[in-house]
Structures are given as C-alpha cells and as structure tokens.
Protein backbone atom coordinates (compact mmCIF):
# COMPACT_ATOMS: atom_id res chain seq x y z
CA UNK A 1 78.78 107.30 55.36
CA UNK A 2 79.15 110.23 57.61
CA UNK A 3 81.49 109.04 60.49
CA UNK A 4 80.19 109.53 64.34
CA UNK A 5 82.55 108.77 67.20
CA UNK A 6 80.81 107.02 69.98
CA UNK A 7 82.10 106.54 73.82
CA UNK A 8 83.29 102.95 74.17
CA UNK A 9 81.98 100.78 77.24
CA UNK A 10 78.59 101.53 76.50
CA UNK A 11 75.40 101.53 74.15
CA UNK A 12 72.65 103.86 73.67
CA UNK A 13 69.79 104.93 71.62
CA UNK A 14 66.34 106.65 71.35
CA UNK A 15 63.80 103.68 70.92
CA UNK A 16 60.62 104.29 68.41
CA UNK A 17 58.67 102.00 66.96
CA UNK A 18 56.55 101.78 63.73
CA UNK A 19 54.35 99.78 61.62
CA UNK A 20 55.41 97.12 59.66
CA UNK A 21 55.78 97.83 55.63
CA UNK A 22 57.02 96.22 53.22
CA UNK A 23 60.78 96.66 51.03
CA UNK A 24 62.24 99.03 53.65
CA UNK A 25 65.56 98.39 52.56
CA UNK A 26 64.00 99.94 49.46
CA UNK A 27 62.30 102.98 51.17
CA UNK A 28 65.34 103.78 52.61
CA UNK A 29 67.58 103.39 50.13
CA UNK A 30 68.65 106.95 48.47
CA UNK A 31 65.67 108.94 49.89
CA UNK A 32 65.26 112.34 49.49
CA UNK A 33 62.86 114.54 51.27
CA UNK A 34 62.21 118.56 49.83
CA UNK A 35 60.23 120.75 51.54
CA UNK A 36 59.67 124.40 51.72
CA UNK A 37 59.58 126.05 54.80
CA UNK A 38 59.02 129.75 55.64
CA UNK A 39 60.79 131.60 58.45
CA UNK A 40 58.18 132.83 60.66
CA UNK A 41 59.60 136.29 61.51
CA UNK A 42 61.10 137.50 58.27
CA UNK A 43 58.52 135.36 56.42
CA UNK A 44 61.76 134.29 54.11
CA UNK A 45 61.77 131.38 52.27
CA UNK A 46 63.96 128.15 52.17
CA UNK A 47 64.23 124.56 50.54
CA UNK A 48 64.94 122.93 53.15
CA UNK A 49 66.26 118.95 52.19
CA UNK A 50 66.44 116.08 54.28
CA UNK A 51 68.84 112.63 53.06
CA UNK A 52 69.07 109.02 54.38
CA UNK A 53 72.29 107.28 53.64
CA UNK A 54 72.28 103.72 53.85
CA UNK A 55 75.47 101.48 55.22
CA UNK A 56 76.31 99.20 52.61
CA UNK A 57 76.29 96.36 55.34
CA UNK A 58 73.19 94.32 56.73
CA UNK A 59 73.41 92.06 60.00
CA UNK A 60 70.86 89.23 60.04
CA UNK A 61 68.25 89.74 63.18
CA UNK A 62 65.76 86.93 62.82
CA UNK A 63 64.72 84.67 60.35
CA UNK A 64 63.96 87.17 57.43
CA UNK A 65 64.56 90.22 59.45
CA UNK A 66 67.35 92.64 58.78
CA UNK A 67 68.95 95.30 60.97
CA UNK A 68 69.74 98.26 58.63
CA UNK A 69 72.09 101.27 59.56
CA UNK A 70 72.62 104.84 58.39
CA UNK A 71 72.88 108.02 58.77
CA UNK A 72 69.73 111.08 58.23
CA UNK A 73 71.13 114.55 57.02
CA UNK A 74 68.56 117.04 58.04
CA UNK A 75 68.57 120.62 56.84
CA UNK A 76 66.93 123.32 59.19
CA UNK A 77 65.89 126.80 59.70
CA UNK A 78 68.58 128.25 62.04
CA UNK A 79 67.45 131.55 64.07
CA UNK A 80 70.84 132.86 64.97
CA UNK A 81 71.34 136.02 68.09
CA UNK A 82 74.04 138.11 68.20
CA UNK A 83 74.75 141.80 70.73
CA UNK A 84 73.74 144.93 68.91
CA UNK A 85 74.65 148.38 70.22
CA UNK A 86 72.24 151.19 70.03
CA UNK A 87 73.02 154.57 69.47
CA UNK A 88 72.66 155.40 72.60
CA UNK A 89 75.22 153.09 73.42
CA UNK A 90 73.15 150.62 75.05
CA UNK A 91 73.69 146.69 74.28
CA UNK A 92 70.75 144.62 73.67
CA UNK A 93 70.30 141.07 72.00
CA UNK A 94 68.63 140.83 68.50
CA UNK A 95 67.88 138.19 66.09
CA UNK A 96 70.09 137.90 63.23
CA UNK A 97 69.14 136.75 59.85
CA UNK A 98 67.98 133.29 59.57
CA UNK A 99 69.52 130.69 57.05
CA UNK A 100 69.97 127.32 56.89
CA UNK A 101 71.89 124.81 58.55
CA UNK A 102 72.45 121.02 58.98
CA UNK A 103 72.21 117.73 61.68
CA UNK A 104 73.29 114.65 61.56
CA UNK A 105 71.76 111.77 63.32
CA UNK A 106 72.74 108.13 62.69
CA UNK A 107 70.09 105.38 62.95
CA UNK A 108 69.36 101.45 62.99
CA UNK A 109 66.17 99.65 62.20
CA UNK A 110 64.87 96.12 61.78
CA UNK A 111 63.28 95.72 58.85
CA UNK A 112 60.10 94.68 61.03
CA UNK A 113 59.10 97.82 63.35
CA UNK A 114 61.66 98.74 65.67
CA UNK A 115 63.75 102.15 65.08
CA UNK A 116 66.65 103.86 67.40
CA UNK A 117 68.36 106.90 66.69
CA UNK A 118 71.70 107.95 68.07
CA UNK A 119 70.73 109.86 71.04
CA UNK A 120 67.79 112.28 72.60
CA UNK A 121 68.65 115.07 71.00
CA UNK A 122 68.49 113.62 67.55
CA UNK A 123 65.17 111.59 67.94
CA UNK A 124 62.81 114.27 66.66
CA UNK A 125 63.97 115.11 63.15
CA UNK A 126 65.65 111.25 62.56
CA UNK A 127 61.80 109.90 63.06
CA UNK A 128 60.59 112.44 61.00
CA UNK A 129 62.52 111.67 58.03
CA UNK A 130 61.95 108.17 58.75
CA UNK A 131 58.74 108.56 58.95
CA UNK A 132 58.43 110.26 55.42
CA UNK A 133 60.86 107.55 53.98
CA UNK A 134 58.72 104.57 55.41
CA UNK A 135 55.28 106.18 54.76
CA UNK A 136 54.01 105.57 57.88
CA UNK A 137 54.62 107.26 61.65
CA UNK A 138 57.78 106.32 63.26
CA UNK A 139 57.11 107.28 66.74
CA UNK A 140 58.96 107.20 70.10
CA UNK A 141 58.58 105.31 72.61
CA UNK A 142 57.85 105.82 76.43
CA UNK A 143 58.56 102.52 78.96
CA UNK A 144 56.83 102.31 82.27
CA UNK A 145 59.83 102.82 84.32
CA UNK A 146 58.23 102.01 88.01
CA UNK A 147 57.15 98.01 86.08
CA UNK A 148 60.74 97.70 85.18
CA UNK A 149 61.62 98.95 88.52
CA UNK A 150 59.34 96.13 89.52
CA UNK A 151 60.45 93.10 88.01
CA UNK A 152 64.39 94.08 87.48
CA UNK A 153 66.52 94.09 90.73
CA UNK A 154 69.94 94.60 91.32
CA UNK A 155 69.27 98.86 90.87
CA UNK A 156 72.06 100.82 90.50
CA UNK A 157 70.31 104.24 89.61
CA UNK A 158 66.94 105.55 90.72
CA UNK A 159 65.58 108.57 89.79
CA UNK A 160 62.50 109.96 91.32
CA UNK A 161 59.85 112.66 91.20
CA UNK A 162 57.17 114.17 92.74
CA UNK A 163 57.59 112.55 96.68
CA UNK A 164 56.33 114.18 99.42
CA UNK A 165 58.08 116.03 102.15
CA UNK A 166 61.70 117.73 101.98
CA UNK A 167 63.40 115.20 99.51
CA UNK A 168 60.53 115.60 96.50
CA UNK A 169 63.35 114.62 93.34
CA UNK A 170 66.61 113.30 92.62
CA UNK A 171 68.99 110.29 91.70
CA UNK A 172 70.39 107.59 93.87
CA UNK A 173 73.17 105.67 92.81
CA UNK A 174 74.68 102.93 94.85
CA UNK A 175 74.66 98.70 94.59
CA UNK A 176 70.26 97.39 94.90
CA UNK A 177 69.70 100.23 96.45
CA UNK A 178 66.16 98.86 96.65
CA UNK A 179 67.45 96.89 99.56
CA UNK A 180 68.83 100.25 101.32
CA UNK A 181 67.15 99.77 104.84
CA UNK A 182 66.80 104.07 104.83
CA UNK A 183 64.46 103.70 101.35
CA UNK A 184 63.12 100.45 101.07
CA UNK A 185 59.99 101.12 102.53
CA UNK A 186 58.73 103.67 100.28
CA UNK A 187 61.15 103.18 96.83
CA UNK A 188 58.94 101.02 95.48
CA UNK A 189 55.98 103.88 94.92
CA UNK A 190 58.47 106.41 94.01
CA UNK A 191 57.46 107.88 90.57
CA UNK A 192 60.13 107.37 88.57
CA UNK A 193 62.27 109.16 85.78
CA UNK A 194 64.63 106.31 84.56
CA UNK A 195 66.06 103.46 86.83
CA UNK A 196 69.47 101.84 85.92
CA UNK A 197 69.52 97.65 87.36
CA UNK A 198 71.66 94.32 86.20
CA UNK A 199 70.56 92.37 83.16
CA UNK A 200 71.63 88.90 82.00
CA UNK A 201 70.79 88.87 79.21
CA UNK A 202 73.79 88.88 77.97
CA UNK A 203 75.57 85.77 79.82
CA UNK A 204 77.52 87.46 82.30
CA UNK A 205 76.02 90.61 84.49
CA UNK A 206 75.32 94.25 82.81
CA UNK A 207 74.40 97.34 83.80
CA UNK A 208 71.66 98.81 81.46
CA UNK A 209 69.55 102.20 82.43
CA UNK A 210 66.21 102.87 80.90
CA UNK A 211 64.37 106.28 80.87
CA UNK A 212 60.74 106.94 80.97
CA UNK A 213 60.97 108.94 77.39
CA UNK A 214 62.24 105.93 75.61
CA UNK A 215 66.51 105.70 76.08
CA UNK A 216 67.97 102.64 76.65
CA UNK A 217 71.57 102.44 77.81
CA UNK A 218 73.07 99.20 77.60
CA UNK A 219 77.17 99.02 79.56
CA UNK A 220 78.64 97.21 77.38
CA UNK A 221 80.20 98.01 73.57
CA UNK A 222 77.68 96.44 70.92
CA UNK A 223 77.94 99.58 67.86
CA UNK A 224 79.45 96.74 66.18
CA UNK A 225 76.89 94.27 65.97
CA UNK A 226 73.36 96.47 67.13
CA UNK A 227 71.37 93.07 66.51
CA UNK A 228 71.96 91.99 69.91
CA UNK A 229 71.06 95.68 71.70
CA UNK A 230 67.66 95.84 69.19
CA UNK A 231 67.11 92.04 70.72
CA UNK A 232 67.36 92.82 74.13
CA UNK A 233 64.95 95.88 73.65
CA UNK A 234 62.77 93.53 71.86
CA UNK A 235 62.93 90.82 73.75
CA UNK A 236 63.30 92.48 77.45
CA UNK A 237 61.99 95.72 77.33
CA UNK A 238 58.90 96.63 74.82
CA UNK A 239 56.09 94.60 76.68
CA UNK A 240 57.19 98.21 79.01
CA UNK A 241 56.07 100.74 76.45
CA UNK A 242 53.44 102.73 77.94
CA UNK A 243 50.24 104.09 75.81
C-alpha cells in the first residue's frame, strides 16, 4: 500500500459513479493495465502501465455491500521544458525529451456503483483505470449545486457566477449567509459553483461543501471508516447529480 498523508479535520473526494457488475473485489484485485502510447511530437514510443493495489481490509456498507480501498499507479507520457540558449545568445523555452513518469491516486468504492478518488486532480486517470478494471465506464459526477442550495440551509460558503452588474463572481463566506439582509433577495438565483451549509447527518452539526464538478467535502475526520462519508453521499447527496 502506497502511503498518502491526508489533512485531519476534514474529508474529501471526487464522486463518480458506475454500473453495477459483478465480483469487483475480483476485478480489482491485482489488475494490470498495458498500453502503448506514442508521443505525439517525437512520434516515440512507450509502454505505458497502469496498477490497482488493493487494501487488504474491507468495511461492511450495507447488507452485502462492501467498501473497498486502494491505491491506482498510473504511468504517463511526461512532456518536460527546459531554457535553451541560442547562438546568438538569445534564451528561449524548448521541449525536452519526453519519457515516462508516474501518479498516484488512492480510491474507495462500494462494491455496488459508487467510486471517489482522492482529490480533483487525480479523478481523470483513477476512473480510467477503474474503468478498464471494472469493464464498464466509471464516470464523474456533477450535483446541481443551486437544488442543494435549495433545500440545505445554514450556508457557510457561496460561490457564484455569471450575475449581472459590477459584482458578476466570487465566494461569500460567513454564518446562513442566505439570511444576509444585503443578498437575500437575489442569492437564491445566483448560479452557483459549489455552496458549503450544515448537515446532520451525522448527530451533531457539520460543515460539508459540495462543488458543481462532483467534490464533496465533509468537516469532520472519517479516512478511517469511509462507509459513513460514501453513506452520506448516497444517502444525502446523489438524488443531486445532474445529467
């Protein structure tokens, strides 16, 4: 298991979704994706590989539903740039030689449909190999933000595009700042980016944000025992997901 470090006090992940197959304890298990890819500007060749490692533990989710953890290992194409002088003692910036280089993204799924990788950035190539390991599309998810604006109060973030007039984007933070007498007329129809409101879910209150391209932040520790964040995406947040 390759070891990640993650910020204590809070919970996040990239939320995707998939259909449901059967033995995916199985399909993960040990897979091993080869490919070749070509580099498009020296037109150089590469076997690129792609792992999964399992975690040896399983937490129970529901009745005959498993959460499964790991990590991918995902081998790229890496177009380097580095300063060259000329002979005319000019600097300029030039591609160097391409090779090959690695990410590492860790992971959770149920062994039903539900799929989060470890952060934005690593969404893309951990669904991907998921995707290949399953044998059918893991895809990300995107919530409709303004409906959970809607039916959550208590907003501690809002984040808004596209308004009219001299304010047309940005974030608000504060305590329900949907009550704010300066906003309250007009938050509501605010297009929004990602809103952050209370939740409890829990038992006692918590901050969670949610983002229109699928990130769910929940304030409170639960790397130890990801059943209860995948239930409270199940359970409170995917009747959300847009398209």
């Amino acid at each position: 298991m390759v070891g990640h470090e993650f910020l204590a006090g809070w919970t996040s992940g990239a939320i995707g979704k998939f259909e449901t197959v059967p033995s995916v304890e199985k399909r993960l298990k040990d897979f091993k994706w080869v490919r070749e890819r070509t580099d498009l500007r020296t037109e150089k060749k590469f076997k690129l590989t792609s792992l999964i490692r399992l975690d040896e533990r399983t937490i129970p989710f529901r009745k005959d539903i498993l959460v499964l953890s790991g990590v991918v290992i995902n081998e790229y194409i890496s177009r380097p740039r580095k300063i060259e002088q000329t002979k005319d003692g000019v600097y300029r910036v030039i591609d160097g030689d391409p090779y090959v280089d690695i990410d590492f993204g860790q992971f959770w799924v149920t062994t039903r449909s539900i799929a989060v990788a470890q952060t934005s950035e690593t969404r893309t190539f951990t669904f991907t190999v998921l995707s290949q390991a399953l044998g059918t599309e893991t895809r990300a998810v995107k919530f409709d933000v303004g409906k959970i604006a809607q039916d959550y109060g208590e907003h501690w973030l809002g984040s808004f595009q596209d308004r009219r007039g001299r304010m047309q984007s940005g974030t608000i933070y504060g305590n329900s700042v949907e009550q704010e007498a300066l906003i309250r007329g007009e938050y509501p129809r605010w297009k929004k980016n990602q809103v952050g409101f209370v939740t409890r879910h829990f038992g006692p209150p918590v901050k969670v944000k949610v983002t229109r391209d699928g990130v769910v932040v929940v304030y409170r520790d639960l790397y130890n025992d990801m059943s209860q964040y995948l239930r409270f995406v199940t359970e409170e947040l995917l009747r959300y997901v847009s398209g």
